[in-house]
C-alpha atoms as a PDB file:
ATOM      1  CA  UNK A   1    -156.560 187.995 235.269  1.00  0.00           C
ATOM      2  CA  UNK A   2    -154.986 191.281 235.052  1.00  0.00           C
ATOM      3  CA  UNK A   3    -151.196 191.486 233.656  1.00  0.00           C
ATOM      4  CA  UNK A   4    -149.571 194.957 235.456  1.00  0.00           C
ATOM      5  CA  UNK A   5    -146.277 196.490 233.959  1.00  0.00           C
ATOM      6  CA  UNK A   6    -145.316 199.554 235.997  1.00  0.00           C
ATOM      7  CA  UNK A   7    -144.627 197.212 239.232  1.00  0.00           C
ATOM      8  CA  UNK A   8    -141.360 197.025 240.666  1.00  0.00           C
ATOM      9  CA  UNK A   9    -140.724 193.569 240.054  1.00  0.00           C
ATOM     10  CA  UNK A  10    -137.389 193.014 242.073  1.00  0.00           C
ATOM     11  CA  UNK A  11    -138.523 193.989 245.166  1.00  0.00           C
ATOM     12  CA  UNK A  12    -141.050 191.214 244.453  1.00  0.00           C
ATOM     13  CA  UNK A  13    -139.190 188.761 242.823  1.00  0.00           C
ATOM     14  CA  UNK A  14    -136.695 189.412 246.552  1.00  0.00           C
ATOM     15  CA  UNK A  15    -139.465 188.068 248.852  1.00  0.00           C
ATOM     16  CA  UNK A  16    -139.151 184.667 246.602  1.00  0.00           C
ATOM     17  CA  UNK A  17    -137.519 182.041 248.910  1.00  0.00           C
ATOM     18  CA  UNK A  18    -136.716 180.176 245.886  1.00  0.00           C
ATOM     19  CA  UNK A  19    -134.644 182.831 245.028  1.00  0.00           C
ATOM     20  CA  UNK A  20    -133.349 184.236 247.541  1.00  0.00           C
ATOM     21  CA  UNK A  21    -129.683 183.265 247.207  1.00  0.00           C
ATOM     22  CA  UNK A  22    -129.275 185.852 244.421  1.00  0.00           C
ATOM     23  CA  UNK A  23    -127.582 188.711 244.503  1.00  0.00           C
ATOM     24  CA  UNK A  24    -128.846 192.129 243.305  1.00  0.00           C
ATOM     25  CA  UNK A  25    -127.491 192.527 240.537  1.00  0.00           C
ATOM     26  CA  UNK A  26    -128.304 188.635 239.545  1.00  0.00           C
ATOM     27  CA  UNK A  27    -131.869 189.993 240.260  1.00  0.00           C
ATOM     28  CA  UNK A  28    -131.674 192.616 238.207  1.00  0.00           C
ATOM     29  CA  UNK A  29    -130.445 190.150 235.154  1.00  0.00           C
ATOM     30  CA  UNK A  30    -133.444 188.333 236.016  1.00  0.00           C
ATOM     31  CA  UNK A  31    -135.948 190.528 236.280  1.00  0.00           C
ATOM     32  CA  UNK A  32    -136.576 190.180 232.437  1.00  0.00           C
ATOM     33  CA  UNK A  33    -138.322 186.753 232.909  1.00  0.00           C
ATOM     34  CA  UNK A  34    -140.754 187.685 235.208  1.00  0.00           C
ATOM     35  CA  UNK A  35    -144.325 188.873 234.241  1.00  0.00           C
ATOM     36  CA  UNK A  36    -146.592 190.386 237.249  1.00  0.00           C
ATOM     37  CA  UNK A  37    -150.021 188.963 237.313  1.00  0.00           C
ATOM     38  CA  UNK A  38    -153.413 189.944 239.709  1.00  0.00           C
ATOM     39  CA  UNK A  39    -156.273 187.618 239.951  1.00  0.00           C
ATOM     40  CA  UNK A  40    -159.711 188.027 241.453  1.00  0.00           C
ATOM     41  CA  UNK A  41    -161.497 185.648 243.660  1.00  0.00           C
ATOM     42  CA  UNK A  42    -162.020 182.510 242.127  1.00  0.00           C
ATOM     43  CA  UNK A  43    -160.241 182.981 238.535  1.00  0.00           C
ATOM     44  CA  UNK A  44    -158.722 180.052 237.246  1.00  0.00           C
ATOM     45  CA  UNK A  45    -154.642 180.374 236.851  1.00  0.00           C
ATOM     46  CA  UNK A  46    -154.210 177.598 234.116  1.00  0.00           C
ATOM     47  CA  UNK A  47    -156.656 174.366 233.606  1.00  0.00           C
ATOM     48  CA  UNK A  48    -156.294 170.923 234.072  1.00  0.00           C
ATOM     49  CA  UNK A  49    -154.607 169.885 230.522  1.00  0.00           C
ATOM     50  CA  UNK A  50    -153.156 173.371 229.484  1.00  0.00           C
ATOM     51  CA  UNK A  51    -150.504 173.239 227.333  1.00  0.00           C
ATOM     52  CA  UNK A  52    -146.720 174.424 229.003  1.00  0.00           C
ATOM     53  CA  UNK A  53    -148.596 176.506 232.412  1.00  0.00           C
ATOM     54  CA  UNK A  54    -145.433 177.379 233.388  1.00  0.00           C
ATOM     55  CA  UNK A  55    -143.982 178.554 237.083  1.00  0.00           C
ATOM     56  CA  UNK A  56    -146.270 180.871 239.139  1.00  0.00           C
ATOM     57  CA  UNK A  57    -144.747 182.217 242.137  1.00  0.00           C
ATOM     58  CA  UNK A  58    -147.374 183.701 244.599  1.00  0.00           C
ATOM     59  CA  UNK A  59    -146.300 186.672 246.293  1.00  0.00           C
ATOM     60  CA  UNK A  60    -149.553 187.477 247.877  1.00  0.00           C
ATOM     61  CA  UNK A  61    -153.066 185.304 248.449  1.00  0.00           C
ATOM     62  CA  UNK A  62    -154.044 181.780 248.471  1.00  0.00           C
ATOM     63  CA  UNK A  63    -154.354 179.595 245.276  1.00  0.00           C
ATOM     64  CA  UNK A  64    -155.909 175.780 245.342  1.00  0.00           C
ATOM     65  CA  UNK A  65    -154.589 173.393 243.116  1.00  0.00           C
ATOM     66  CA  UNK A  66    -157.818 171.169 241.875  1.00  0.00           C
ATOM     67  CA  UNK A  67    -157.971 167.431 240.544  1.00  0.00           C
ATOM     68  CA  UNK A  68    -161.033 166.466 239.230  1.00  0.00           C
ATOM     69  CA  UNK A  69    -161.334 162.519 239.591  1.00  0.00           C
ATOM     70  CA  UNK A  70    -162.517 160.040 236.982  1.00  0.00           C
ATOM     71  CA  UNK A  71    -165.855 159.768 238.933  1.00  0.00           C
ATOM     72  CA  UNK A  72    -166.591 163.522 238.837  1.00  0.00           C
ATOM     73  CA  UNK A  73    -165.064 164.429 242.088  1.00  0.00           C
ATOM     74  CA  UNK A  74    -163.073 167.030 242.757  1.00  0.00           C
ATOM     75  CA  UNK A  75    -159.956 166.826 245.394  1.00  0.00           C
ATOM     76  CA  UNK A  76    -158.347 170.112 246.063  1.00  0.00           C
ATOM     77  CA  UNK A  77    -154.566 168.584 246.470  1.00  0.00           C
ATOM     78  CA  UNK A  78    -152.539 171.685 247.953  1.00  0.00           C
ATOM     79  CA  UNK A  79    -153.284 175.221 248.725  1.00  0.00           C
ATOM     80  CA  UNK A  80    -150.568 176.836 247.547  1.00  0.00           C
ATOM     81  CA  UNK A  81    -149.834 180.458 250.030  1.00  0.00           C
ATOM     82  CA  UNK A  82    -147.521 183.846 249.983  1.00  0.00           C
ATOM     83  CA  UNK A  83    -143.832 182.363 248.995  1.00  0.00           C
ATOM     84  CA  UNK A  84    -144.820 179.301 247.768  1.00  0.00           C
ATOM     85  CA  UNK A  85    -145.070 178.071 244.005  1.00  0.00           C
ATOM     86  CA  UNK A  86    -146.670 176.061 241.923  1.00  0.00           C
ATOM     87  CA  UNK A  87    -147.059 175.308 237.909  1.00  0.00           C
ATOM     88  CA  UNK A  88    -145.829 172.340 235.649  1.00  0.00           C
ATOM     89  CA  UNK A  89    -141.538 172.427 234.708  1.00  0.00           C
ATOM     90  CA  UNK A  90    -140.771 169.956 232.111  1.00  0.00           C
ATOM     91  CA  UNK A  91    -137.617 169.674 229.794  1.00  0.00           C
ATOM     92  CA  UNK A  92    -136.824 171.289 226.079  1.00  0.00           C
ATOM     93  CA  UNK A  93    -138.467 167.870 223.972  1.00  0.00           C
ATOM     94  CA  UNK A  94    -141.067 166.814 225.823  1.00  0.00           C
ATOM     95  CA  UNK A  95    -145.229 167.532 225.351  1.00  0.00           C
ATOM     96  CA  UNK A  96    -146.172 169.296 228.484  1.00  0.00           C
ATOM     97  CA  UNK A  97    -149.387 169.850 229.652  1.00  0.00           C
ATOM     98  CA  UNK A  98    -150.830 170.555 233.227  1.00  0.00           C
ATOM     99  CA  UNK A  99    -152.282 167.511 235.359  1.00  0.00           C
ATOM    100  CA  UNK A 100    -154.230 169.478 237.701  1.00  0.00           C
ATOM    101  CA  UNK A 101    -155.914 172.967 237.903  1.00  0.00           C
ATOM    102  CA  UNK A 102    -155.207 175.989 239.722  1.00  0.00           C
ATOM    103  CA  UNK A 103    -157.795 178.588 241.016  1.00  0.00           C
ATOM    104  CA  UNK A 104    -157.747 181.573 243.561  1.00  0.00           C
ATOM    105  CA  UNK A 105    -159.299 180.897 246.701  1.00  0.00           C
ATOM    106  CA  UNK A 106    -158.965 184.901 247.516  1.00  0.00           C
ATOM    107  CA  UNK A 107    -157.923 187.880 244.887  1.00  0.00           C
ATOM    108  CA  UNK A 108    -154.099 186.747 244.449  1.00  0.00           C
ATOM    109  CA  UNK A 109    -150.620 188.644 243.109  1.00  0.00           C
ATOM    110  CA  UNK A 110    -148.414 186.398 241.152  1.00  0.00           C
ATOM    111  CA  UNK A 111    -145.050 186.414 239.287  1.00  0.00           C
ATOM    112  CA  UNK A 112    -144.914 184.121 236.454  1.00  0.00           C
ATOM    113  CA  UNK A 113    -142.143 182.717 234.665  1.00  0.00           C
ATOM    114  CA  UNK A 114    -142.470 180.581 231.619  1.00  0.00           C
ATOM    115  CA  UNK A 115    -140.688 176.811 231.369  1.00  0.00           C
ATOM    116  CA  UNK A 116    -138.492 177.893 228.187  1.00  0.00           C
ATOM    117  CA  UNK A 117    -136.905 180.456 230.777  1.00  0.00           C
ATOM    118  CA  UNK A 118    -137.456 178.777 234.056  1.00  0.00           C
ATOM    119  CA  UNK A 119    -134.836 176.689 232.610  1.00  0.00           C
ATOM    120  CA  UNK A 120    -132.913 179.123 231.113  1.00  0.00           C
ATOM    121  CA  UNK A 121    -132.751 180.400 234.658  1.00  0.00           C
ATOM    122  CA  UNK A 122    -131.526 177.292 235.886  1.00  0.00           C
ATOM    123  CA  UNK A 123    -128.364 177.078 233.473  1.00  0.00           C
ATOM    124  CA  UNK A 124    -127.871 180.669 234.135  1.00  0.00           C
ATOM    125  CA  UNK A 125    -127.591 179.279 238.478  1.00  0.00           C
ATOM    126  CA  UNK A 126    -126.902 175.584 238.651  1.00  0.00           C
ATOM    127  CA  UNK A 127    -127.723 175.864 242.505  1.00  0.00           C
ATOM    128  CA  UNK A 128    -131.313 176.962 242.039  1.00  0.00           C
ATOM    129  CA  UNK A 129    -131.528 173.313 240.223  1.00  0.00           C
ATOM    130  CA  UNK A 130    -130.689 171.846 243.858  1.00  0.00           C
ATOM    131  CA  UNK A 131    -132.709 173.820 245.663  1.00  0.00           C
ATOM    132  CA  UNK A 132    -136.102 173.448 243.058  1.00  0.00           C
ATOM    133  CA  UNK A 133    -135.188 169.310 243.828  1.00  0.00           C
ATOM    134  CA  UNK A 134    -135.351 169.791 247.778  1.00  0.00           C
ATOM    135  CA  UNK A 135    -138.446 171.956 247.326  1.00  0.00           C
ATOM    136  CA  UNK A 136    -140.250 169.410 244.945  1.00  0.00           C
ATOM    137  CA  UNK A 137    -139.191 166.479 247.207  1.00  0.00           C
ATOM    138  CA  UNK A 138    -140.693 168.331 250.276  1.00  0.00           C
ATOM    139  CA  UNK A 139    -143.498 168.785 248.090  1.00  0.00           C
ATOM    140  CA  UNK A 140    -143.886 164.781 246.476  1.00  0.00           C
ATOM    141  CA  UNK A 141    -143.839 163.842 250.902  1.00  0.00           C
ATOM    142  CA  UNK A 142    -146.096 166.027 251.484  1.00  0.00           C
ATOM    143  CA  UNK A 143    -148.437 164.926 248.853  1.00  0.00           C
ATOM    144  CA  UNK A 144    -147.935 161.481 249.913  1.00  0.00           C
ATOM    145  CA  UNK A 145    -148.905 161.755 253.610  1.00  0.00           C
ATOM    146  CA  UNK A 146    -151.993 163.178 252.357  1.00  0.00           C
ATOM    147  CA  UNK A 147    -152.931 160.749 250.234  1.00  0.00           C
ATOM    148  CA  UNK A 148    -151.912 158.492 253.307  1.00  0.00           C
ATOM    149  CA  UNK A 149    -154.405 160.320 255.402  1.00  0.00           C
ATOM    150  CA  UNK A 150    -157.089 160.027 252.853  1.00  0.00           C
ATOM    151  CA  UNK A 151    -156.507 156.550 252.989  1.00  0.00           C
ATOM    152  CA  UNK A 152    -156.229 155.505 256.692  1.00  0.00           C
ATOM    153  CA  UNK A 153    -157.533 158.235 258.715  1.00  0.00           C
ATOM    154  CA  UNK A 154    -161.423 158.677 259.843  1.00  0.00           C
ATOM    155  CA  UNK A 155    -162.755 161.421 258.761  1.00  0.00           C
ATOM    156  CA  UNK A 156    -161.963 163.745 262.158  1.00  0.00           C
ATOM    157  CA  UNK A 157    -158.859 163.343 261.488  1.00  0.00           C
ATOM    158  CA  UNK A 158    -158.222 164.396 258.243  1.00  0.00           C
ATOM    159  CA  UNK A 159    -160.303 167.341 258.654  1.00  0.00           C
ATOM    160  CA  UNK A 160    -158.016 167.967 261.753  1.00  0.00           C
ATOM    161  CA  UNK A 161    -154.855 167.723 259.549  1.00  0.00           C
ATOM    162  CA  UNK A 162    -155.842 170.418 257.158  1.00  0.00           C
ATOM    163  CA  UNK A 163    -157.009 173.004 259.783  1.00  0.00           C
ATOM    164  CA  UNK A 164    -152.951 172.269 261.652  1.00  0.00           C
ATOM    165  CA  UNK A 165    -151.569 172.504 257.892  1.00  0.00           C
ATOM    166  CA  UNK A 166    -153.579 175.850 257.147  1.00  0.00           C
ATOM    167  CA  UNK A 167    -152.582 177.008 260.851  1.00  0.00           C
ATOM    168  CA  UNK A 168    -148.616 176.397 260.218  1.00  0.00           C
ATOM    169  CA  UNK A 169    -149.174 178.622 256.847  1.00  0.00           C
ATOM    170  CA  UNK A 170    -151.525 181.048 257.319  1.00  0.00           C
ATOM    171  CA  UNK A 171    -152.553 180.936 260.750  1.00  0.00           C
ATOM    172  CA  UNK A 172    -151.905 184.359 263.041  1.00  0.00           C
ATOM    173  CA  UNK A 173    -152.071 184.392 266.948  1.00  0.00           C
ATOM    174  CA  UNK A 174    -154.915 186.816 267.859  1.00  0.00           C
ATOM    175  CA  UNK A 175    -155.462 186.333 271.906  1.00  0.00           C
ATOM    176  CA  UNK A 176    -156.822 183.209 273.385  1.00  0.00           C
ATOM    177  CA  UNK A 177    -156.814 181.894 269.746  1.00  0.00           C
ATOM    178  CA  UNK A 178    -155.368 181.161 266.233  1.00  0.00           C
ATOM    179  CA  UNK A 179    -157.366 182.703 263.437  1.00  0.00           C
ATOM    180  CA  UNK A 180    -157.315 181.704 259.677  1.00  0.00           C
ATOM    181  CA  UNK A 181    -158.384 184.470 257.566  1.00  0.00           C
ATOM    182  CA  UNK A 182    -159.300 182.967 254.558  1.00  0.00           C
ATOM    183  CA  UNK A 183    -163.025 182.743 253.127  1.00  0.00           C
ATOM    184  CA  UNK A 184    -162.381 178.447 253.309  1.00  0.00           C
ATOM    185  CA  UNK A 185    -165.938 177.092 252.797  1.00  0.00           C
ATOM    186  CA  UNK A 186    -167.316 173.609 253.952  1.00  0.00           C
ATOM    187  CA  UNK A 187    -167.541 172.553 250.485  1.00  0.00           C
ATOM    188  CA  UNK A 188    -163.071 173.393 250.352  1.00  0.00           C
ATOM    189  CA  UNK A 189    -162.865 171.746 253.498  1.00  0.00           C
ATOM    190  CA  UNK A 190    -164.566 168.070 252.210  1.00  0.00           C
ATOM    191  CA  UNK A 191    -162.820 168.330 248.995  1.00  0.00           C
ATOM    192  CA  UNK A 192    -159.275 168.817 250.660  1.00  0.00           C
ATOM    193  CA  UNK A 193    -160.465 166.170 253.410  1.00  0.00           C
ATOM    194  CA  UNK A 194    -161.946 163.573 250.683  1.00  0.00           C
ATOM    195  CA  UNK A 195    -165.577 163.890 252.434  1.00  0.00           C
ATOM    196  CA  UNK A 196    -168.555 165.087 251.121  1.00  0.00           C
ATOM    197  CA  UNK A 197    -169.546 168.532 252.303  1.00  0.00           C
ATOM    198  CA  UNK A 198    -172.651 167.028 254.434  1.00  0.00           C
ATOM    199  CA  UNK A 199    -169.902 165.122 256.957  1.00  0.00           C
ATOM    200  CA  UNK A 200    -167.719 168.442 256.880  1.00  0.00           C
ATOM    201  CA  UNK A 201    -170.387 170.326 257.925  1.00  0.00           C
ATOM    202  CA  UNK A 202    -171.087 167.763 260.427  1.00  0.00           C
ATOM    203  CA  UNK A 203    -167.954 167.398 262.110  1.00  0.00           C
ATOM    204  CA  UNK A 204    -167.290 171.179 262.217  1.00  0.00           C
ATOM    205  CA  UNK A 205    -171.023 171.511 263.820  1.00  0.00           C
ATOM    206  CA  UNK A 206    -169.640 169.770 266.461  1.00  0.00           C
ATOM    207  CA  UNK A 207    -166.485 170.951 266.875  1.00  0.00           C
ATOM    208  CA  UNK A 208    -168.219 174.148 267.408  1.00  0.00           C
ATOM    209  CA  UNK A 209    -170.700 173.279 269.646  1.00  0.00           C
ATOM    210  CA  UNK A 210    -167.815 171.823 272.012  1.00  0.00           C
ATOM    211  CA  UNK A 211    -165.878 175.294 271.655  1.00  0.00           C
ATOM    212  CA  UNK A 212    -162.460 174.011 269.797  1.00  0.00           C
ATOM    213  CA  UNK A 213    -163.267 176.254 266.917  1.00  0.00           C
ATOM    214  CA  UNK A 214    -165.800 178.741 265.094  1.00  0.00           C
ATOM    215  CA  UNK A 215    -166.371 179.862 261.817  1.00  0.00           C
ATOM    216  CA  UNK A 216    -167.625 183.205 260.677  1.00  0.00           C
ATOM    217  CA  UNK A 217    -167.577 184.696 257.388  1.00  0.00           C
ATOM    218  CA  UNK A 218    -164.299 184.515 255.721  1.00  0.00           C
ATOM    219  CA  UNK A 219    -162.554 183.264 258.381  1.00  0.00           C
ATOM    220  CA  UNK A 220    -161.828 180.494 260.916  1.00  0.00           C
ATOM    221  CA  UNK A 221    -161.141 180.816 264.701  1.00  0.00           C
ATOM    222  CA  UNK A 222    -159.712 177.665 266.862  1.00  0.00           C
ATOM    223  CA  UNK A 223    -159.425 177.671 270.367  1.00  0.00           C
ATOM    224  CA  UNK A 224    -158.291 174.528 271.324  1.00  0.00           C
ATOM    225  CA  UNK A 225    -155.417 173.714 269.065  1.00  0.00           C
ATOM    226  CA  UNK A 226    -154.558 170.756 271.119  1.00  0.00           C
ATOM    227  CA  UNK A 227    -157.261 168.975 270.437  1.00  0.00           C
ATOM    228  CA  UNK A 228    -156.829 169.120 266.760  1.00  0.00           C
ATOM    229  CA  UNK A 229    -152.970 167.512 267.978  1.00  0.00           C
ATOM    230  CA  UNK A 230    -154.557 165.061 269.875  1.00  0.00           C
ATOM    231  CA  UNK A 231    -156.962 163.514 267.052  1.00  0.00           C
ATOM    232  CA  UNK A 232    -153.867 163.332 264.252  1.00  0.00           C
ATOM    233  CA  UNK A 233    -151.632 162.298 266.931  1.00  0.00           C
END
């Protein structure tokens, strides 16, 4: 991890959804709170028990957010992409302490603030408070359907739910097809699908072979998005 100063943080911290209510001059107030952070390819944000990780806000790359189970398994629960956040908000008197991990899946810009003045910033505008509950509750349902999924749907299935969730974020019409570029392996794939890697690579074998997708390096290329609807449907 690389901490930059001489950035122009409010053009940054402007491409924030979160945020974007604020006026310039609120921005500018702001600004203050805000460090500017670059990671490489696979450095780890904050671990899994980290005292106080704060909020990250990613303003460009992909990170995962990693839960390692009691049985030595580890479930990558969200990728987190350009806009989004992630990180660990708790209140003035309590212990806090991370209960997952977080890890670039690509070399990743991020703006960090830290939880004594994340909440600062929310006394400072009450309506961010609202709109950090309607994000978090988007967030909690989406969590939930995917635990759903891991418990209820075969195995197609799920895989076929994280290549139409990684299509509605990152996904760019190129042609006759929709192309993910991002270096997702078969071993990210089983983890965010609860498989193991040797059905992942399996069931995207096939998929292949019967033309709805392909996979070259760093990046994946599906032809027959339908399909994908069709099995989670």
């Amino acid at each position: 991890m690389k901490e930059i100063r001489n950035i122009d943080k409010l053009e940054l911290i402007k491409t924030i959804p979160l945020l974007s209510g604020l006026k310039e001059d609120d921005i500018k107030s702001i600004e203050r709170f805000f460090v500017y952070k670059e990671y490489k390819k696979g450095e780890y944000v904050f671990y899994e028990g980290d005292k106080e990780p704060g909020i990250h806000f990613v303003i460009d790359g992909i990170v995962k957010l990693i839960k390692e189970t009691s049985d030595g398994k580890t479930v990558i629960l969200r990728l987190v992409t350009k806009g989004e956040s992630f990180g660990w908000l708790v209140m003035k008197d309590s212990t806090p302490t991370s209960t997952y991990s977080a890890q670039t899946l690509v070399d990743s810009k991020i703006l960090y603030i830290s939880n004594q003045d994340f909440l600062k910033l929310l006394l400072m505008y009450p309506a961010l408070a609202v709109k950090i509950t309607c994000d978090s509750t988007k967030k909690t349902l989406e969590a939930y359907d995917r635990l759903k999924s891991l418990a209820v749907e075969k195995v197609e299935g799920r895989i076929a739910t994280l290549l139409l969730e990684l299509v509605e974020k990152i996904g760019k019409k190129e042609s006759d097809r929709i192309v993910i570029n991002a270096p997702i392996t078969r071993q990210d794939i089983a983890e965010m699908a609860g498989t193991t890697v040797e059905t992942a690579i399996r069931v995207i074998s096939k998929w292949k072979k019967e033309g709805i997708l392909d996979t070259e390096r760093g990046k994946i290329e599906i032809f027959d998005l339908d399909y994908l609807k069709e099995i989670v449907s």
